[in-house]
Protein backbone atom coordinates (compact mmCIF):
# COMPACT_ATOMS: atom_id res chain seq x y z
CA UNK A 1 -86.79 -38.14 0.05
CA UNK A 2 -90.41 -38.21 0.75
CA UNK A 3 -91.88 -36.33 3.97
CA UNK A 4 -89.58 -34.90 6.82
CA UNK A 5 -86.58 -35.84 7.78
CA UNK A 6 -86.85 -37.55 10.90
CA UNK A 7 -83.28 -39.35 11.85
CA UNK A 8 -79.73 -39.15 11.04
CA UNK A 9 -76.71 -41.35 11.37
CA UNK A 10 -73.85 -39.80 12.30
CA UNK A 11 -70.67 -42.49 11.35
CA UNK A 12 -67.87 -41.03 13.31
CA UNK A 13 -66.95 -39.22 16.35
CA UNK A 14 -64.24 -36.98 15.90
CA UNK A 15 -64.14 -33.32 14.94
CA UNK A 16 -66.27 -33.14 11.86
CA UNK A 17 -69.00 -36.26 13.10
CA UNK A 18 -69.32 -34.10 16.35
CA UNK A 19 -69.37 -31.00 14.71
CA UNK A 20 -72.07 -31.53 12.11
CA UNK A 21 -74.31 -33.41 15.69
CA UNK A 22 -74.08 -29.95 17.29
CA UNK A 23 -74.53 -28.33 14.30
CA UNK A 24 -78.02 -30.27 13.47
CA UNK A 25 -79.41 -29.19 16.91
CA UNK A 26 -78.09 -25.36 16.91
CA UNK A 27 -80.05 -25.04 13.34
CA UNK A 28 -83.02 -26.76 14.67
CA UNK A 29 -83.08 -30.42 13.84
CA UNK A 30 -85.63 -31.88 16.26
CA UNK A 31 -85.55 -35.84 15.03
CA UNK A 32 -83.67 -38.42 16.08
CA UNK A 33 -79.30 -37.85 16.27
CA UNK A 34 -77.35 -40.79 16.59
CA UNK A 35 -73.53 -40.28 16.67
CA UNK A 36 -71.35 -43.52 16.28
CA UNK A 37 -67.85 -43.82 17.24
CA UNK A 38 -65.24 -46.50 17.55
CA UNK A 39 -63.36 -45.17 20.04
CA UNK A 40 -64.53 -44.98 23.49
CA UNK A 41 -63.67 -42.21 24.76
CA UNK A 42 -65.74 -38.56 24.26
CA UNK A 43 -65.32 -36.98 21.19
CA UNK A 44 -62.33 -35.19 21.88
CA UNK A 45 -59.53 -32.66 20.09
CA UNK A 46 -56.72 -34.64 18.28
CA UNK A 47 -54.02 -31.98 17.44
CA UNK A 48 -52.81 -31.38 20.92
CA UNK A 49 -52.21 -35.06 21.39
CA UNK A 50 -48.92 -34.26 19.76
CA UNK A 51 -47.67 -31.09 21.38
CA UNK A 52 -49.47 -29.54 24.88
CA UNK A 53 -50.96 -33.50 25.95
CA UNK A 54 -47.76 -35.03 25.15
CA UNK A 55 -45.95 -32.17 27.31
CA UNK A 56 -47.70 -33.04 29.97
CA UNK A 57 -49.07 -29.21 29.40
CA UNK A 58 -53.29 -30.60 29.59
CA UNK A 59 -55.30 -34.01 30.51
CA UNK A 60 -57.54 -36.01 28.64
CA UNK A 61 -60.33 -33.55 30.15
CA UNK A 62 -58.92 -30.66 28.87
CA UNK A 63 -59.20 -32.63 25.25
CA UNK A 64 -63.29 -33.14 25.35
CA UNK A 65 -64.70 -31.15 22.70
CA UNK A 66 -67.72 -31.23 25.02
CA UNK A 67 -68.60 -32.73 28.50
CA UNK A 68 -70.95 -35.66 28.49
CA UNK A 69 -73.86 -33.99 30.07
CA UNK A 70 -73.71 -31.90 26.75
CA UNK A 71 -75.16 -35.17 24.63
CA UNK A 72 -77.86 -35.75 26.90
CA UNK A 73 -79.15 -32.27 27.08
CA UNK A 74 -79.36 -31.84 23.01
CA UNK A 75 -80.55 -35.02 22.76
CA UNK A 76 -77.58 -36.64 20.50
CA UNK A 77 -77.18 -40.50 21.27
CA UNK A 78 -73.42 -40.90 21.59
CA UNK A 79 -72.23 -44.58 20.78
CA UNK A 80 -68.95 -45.15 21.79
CA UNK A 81 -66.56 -48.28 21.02
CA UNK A 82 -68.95 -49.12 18.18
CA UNK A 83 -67.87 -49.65 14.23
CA UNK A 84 -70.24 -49.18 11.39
CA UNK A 85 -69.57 -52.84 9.15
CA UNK A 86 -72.22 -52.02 6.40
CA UNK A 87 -74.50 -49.65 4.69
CA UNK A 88 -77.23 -50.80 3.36
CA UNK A 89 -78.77 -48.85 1.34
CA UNK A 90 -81.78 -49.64 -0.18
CA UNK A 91 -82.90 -50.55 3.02
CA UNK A 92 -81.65 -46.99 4.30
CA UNK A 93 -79.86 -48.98 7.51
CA UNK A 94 -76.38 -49.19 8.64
CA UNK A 95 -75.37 -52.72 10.33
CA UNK A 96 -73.28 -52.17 13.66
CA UNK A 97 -70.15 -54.51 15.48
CA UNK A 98 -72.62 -55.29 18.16
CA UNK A 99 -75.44 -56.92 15.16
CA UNK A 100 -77.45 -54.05 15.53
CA UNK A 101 -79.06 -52.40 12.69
CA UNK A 102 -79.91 -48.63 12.88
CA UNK A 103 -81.86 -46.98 9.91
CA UNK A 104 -81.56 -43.95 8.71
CA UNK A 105 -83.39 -40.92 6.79
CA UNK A 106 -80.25 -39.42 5.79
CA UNK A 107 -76.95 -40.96 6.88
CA UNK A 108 -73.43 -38.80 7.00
CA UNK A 109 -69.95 -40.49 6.63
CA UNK A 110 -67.23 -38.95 8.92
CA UNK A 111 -64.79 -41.84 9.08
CA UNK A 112 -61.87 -39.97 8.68
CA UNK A 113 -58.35 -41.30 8.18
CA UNK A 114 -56.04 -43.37 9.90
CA UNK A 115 -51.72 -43.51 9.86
CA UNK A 116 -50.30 -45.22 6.74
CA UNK A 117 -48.43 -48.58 7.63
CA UNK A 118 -44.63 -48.86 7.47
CA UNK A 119 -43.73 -51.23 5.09
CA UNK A 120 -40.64 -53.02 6.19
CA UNK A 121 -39.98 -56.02 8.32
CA UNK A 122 -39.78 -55.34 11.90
CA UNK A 123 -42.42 -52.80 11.59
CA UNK A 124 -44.48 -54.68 14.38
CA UNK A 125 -42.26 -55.22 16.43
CA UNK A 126 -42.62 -53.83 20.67
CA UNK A 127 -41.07 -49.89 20.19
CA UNK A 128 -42.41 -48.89 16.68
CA UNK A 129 -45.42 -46.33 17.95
CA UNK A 130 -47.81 -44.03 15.87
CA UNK A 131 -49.91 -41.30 16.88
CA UNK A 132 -53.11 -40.97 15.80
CA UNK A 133 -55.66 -41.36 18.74
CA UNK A 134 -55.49 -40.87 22.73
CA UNK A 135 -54.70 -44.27 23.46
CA UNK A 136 -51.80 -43.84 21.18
CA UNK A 137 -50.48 -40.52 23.21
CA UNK A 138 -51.44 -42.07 26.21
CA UNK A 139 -48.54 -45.29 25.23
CA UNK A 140 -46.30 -42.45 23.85
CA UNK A 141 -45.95 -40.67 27.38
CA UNK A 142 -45.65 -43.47 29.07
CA UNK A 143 -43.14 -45.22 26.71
CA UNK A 144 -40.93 -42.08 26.73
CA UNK A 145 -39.92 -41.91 30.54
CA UNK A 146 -36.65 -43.32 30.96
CA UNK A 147 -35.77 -43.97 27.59
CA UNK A 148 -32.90 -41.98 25.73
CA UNK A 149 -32.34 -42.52 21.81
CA UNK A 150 -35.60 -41.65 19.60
CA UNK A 151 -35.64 -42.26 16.12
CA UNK A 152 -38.54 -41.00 14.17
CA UNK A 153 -39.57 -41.65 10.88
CA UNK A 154 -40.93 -38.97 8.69
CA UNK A 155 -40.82 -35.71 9.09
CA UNK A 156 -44.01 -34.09 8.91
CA UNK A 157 -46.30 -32.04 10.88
CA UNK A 158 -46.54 -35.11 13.63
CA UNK A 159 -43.35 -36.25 13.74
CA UNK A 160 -41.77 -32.89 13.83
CA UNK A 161 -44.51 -31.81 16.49
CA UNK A 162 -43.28 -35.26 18.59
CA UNK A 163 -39.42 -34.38 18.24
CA UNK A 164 -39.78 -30.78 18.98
CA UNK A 165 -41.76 -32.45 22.66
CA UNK A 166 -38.99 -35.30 22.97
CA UNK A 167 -36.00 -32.44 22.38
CA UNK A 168 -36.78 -30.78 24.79
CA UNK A 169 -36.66 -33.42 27.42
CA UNK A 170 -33.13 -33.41 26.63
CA UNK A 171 -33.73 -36.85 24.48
CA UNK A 172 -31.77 -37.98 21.72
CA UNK A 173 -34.32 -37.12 18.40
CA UNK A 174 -33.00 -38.36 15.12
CA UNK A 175 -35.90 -37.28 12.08
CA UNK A 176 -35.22 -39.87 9.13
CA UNK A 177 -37.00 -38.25 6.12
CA UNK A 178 -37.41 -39.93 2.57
CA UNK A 179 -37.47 -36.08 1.01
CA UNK A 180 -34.94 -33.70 1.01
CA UNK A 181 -36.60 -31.36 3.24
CA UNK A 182 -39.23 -31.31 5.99
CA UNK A 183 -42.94 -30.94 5.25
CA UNK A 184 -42.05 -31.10 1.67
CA UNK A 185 -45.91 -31.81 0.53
CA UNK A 186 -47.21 -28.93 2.75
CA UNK A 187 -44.76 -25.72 2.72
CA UNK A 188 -42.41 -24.01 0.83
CA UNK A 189 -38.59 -24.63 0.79
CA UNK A 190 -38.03 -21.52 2.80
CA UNK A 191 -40.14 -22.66 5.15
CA UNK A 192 -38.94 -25.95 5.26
CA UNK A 193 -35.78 -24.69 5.82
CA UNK A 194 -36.72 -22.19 8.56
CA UNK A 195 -37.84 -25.27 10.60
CA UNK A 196 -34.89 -27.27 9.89
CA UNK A 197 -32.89 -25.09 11.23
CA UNK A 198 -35.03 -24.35 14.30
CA UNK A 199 -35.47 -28.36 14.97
CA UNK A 200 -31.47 -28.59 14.83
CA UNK A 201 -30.83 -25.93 17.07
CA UNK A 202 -33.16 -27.55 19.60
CA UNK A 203 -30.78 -30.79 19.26
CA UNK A 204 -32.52 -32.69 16.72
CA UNK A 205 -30.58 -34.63 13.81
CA UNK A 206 -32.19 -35.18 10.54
CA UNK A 207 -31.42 -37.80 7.65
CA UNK A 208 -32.45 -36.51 4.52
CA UNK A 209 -33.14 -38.80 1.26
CA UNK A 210 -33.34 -41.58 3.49
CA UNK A 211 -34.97 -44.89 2.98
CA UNK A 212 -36.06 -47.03 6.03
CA UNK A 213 -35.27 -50.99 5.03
CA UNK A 214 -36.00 -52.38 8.39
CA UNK A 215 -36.71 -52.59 12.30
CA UNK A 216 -33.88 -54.42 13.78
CA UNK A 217 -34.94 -55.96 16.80
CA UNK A 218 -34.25 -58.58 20.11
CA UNK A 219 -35.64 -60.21 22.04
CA UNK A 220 -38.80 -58.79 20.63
CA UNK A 221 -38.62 -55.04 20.68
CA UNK A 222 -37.16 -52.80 18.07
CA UNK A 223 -33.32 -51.69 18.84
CA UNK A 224 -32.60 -49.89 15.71
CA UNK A 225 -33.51 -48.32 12.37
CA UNK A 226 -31.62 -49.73 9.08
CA UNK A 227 -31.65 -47.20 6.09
CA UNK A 228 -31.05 -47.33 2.85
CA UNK A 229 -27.65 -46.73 2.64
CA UNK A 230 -26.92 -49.47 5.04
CA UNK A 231 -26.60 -46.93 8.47
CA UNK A 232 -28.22 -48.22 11.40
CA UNK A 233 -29.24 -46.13 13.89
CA UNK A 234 -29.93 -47.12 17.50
CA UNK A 235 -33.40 -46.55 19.03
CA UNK A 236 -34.96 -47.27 22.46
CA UNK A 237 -38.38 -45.91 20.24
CA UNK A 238 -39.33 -45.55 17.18
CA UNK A 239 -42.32 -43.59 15.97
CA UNK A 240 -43.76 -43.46 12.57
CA UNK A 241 -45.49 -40.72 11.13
CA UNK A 242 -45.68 -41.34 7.23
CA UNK A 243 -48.95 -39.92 6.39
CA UNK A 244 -52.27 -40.90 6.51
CA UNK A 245 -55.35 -42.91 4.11
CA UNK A 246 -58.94 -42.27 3.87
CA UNK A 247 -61.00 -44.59 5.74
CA UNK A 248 -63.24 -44.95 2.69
CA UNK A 249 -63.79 -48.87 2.17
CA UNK A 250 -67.29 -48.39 3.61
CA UNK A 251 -67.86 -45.97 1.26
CA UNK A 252 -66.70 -47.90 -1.12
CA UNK A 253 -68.40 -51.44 -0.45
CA UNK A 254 -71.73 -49.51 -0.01
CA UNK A 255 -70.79 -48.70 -3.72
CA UNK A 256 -70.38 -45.25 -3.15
CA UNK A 257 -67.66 -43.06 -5.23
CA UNK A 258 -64.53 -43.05 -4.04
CA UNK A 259 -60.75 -42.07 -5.39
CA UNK A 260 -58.40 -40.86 -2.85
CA UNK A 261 -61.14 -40.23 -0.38
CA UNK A 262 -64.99 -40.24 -0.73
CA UNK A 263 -66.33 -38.11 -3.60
CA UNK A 264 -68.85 -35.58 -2.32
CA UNK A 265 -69.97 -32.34 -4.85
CA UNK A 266 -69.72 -28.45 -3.35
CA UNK A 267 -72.48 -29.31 -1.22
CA UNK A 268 -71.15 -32.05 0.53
CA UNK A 269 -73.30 -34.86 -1.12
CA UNK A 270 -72.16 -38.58 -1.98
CA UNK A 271 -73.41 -40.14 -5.05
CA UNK A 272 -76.50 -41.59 -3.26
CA UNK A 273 -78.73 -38.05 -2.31
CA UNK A 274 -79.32 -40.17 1.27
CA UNK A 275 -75.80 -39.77 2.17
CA UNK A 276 -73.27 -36.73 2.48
CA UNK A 277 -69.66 -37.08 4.15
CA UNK A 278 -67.39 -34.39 5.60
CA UNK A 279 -64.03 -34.10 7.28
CA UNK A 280 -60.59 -35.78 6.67
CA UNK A 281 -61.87 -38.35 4.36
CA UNK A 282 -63.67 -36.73 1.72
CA UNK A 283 -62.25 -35.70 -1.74
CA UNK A 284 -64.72 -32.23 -3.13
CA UNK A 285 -64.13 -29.47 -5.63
CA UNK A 286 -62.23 -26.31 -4.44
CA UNK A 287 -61.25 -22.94 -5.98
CA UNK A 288 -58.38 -22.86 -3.60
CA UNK A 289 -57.29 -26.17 -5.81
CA UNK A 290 -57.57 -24.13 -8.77
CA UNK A 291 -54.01 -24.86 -10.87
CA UNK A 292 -52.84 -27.43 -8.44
CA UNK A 293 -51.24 -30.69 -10.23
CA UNK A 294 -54.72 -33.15 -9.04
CA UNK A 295 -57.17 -30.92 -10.53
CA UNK A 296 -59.72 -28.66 -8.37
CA UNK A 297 -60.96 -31.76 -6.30
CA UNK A 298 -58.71 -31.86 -3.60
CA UNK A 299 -59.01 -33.78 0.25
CA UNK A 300 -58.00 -31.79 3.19
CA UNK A 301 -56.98 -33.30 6.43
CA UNK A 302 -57.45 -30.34 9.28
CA UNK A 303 -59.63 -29.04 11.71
CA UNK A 304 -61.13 -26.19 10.18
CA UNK A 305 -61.97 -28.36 7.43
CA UNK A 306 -64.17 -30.26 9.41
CA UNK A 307 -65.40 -28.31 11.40
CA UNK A 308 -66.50 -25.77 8.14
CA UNK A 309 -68.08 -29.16 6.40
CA UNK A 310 -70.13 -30.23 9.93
CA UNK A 311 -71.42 -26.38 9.77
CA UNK A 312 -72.03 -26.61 5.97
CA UNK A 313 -73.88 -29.72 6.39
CA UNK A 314 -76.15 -28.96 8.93
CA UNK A 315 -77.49 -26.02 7.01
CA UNK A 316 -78.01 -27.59 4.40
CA UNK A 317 -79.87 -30.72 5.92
CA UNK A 318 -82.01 -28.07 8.00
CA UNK A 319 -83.30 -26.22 4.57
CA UNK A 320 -80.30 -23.87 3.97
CA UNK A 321 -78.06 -25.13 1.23
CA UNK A 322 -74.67 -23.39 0.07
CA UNK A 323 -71.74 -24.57 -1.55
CA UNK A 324 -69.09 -25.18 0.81
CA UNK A 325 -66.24 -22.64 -0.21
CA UNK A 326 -64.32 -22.01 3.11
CA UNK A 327 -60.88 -20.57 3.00
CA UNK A 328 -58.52 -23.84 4.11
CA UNK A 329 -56.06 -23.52 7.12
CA UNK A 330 -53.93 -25.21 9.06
CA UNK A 331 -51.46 -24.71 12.15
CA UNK A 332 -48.69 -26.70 13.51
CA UNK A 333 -47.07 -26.07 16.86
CA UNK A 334 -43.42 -27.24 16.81
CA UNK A 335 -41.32 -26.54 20.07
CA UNK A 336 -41.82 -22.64 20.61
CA UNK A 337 -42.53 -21.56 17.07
CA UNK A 338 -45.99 -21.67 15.50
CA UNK A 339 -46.73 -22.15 12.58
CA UNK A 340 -49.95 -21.26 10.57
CA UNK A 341 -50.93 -21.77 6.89
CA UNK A 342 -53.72 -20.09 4.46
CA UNK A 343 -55.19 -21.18 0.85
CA UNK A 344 -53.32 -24.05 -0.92
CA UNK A 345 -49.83 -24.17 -2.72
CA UNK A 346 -48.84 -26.22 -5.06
CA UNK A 347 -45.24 -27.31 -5.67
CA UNK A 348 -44.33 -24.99 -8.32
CA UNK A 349 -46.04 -21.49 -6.44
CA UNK A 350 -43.66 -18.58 -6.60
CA UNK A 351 -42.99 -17.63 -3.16
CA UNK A 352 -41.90 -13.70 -1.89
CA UNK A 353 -40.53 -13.63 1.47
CA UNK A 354 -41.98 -10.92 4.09
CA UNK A 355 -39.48 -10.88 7.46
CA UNK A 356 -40.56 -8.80 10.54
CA UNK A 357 -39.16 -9.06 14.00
CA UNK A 358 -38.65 -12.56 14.56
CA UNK A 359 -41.17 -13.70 12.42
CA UNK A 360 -41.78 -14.09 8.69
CA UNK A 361 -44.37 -15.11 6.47
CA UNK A 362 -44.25 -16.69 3.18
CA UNK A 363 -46.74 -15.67 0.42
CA UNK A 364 -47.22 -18.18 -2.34
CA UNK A 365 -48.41 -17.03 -5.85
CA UNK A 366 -50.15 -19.15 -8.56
CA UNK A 367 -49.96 -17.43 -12.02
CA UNK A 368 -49.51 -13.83 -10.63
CA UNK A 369 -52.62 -15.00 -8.12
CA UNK A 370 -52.16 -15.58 -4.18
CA UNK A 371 -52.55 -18.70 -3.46
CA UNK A 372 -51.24 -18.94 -0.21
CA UNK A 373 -49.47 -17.79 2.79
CA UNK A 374 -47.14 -19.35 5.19
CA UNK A 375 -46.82 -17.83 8.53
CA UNK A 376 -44.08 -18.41 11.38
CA UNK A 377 -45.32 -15.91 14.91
CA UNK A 378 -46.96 -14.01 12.30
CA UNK A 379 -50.43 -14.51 13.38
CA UNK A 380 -51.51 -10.77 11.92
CA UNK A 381 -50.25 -11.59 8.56
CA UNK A 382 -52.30 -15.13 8.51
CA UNK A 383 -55.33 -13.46 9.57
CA UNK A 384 -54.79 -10.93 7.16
CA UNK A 385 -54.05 -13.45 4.60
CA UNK A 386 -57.50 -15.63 5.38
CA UNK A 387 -59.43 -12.65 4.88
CA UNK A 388 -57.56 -11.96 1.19
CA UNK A 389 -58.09 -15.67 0.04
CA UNK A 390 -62.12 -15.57 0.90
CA UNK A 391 -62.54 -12.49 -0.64
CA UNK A 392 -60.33 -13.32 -3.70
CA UNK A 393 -58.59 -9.78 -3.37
CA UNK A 394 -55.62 -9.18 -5.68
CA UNK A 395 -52.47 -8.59 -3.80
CA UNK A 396 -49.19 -8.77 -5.65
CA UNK A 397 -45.68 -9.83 -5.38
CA UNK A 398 -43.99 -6.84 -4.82
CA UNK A 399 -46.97 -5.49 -2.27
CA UNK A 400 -46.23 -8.90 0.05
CA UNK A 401 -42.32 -8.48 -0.29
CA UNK A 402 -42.97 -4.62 0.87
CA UNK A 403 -42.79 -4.89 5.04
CA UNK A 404 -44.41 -1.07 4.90
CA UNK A 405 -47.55 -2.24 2.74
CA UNK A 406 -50.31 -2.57 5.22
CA UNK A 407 -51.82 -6.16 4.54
CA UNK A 408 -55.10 -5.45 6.97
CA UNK A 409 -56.20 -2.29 5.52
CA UNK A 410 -56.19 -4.35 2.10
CA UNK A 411 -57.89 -7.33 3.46
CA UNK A 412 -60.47 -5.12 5.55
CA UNK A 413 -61.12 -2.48 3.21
């Protein structure tokens, strides 16, 4: 690009579209901001729409990543209820629902994901929920008063997150999962197992190796959940959490690449130098992905994530490129136990169990390497283990199975 940059389209409002809009002013981006959202609400925080908003524990105020008196005073135009349709391109312009056309000097995609589609008949009918957005926890809290029997399907960080809030109503939670354990793609199998048990002592029933065939319904609304093996299970609500896709057919059309999410390189550019994407729906190179099954290119849905990328972004676009290499982690609150993960694991990762108190924290090694760390109330030990991963310190089997080794003398020395 020729002469300054003087605007930038943001495309997408949630964590990583808002954080790389702050970002751009707090490193001194004076042009024009425009930030683009389809939903109408403020940018807000999605992960407690599962756990304390759900609870009743916060409000939709407490969710606002920033009040709206904070767009106006750095100067970022906030569009709400409005969807990008096109890119063009070579005309450095993005089209918008409403017919208008905005250009752009450089133009960041931040469309993130959205919940994967049950494929079975009766998925649409009244009673099958997701959660994904406010309005969605908004229907869930309302849809949950008075009801009894809950069936959810898939049991991953949201619908564990949802059955841990439901159990302890004192409502009937039955998890159907398609794996034999929960949060097979994201933990190890003590983990896994650690969680099953705590679910089922809160009063939640899991079906294992399950296949869902069908919604039965009446009258309308979904009654019941028919597996594979012919059960069918009664349910006054039925939410689906099976994962989510990259929103990536913009991308895509604007013939951008795009496998699995939107290819960017370590510094967070597309394959058009005018346009650089962050957050949930990008696919980028990783040494944490190092060994793993897909290669080192690997897409990470959390918050840290995008929030890291918005950061990385914004230096960059404000003269100070460096390749993004931030240490991934995640967290999932799931009744009273909190869980927290560092670095990646793949399937086959050795793991050496570390118990203290009530706690215990799961190290994960990748050819003699740590690759990551599971932590249930551990929060020293993830710390500790966030620290080892950036720094690329050695720490070894036997040291993380030792309770007496002191993990943040190694990581801070």
């Amino acid at each position: 690009m020729s002469g300054p940059m003087e605007t930038i389209v943001i495309v997408g409002a949630g964590q990583a579209g808002f954080q790389a809009a702050a970002s751009l002013r707090e490193a001194g981006f004076s042009g024009r901001l425009t930030l683009v959202g389809e939903e109408a609400a403020l940018p807000y925080q999605r992960p407690p729409l599962s756990k304390a908003y759900l609870a009743g524990k916060t409000d939709a105020r407490g969710l606002l990543l920033r009040q709206e008196s904070f767009f106006a005073e750095h100067r970022i135009a906030h569009r709400p209820g409005i969807r990008v349709t096109a890119i063009d391109r070579a005309g450095r312009s993005v089209r918008l629902s409403d017919g208008e056309d905005l250009s752009y000097d450089h133009l960041i995609l931040a469309t993130g994901t959205r919940n994967r589609a049950l494929p079975v008949p009766g998925a649409d009918l009244d009673g099958v929920r997701q959660l994904r957005s406010l309005d969605d926890a908004d229907a869930l809290r309302a849809a949950i008063e008075g009801i009894h029997r809950i069936v959810v399907i898939g049991a991953g960080f949201i619908g564990l997150e949802f059955a841990a809030v439901c159990a302890a109503r004192g409502l009937s939670v039955t998890v159907i999962e398609a794996a034999e354990r929960v949060m097979a793609r994201a933990v190890s199998p003590e983990t896994s197992e650690a969680f099953r048990a705590f679910h089922e002592e809160a009063g939640v029933t899991f079906l294992f190796g399950a296949g869902v065939t069908a919604i039965e319904g009446e009258g309308g609304r979904a009654v019941a959940v028919r597996t594979a093996d012919g059960q069918s299970l009664p349910a006054d609500l039925v939410l689906v959490g099976i994962g989510v896709v990259p929103n990536q057919e913009l991308a895509a059309e604007a013939g951008l690449a795009v496998r699995d999410g939107i290819e960017i390189d370590a510094f967070l550019a597309t394959s058009d130098p005018a346009i650089s994407a962050i957050g949930d729906c990008v696919r980028f190179p990783s040494r944490f992905a190092s060994g793993m099954p897909g290669g080192d290119r690997v897409r990470i849905e959390s918050v840290q994530n995008a929030v890291d990328q918005g950061r990385c972004l914004a230096a960059r676009l404000t003269g100070r490129p460096a390749a993004y290499d931030a240490v991934p982690w995640f967290w999932s609150d799931q009744g009273p136990r909190k869980l927290q993960i560092a670095g990646l694991a793949a399937p086959s990762d050795a793991s050496v169990l570390r118990r203290a108190g009530a706690g215990f924290s799961v190290f994960r090694f990748r050819d003699g390497a740590l690759s990551a760390v599971e932590s249930v109330d551990r929060p020293a030990d993830h710390m500790a283990a966030r620290r080892l991963l950036a720094a690329g310190k050695r720490l070894t089997p036997e040291q993380a199975g030792d309770p007496g080794f002191d993990l943040k003398a190694l990581a801070t020395g």
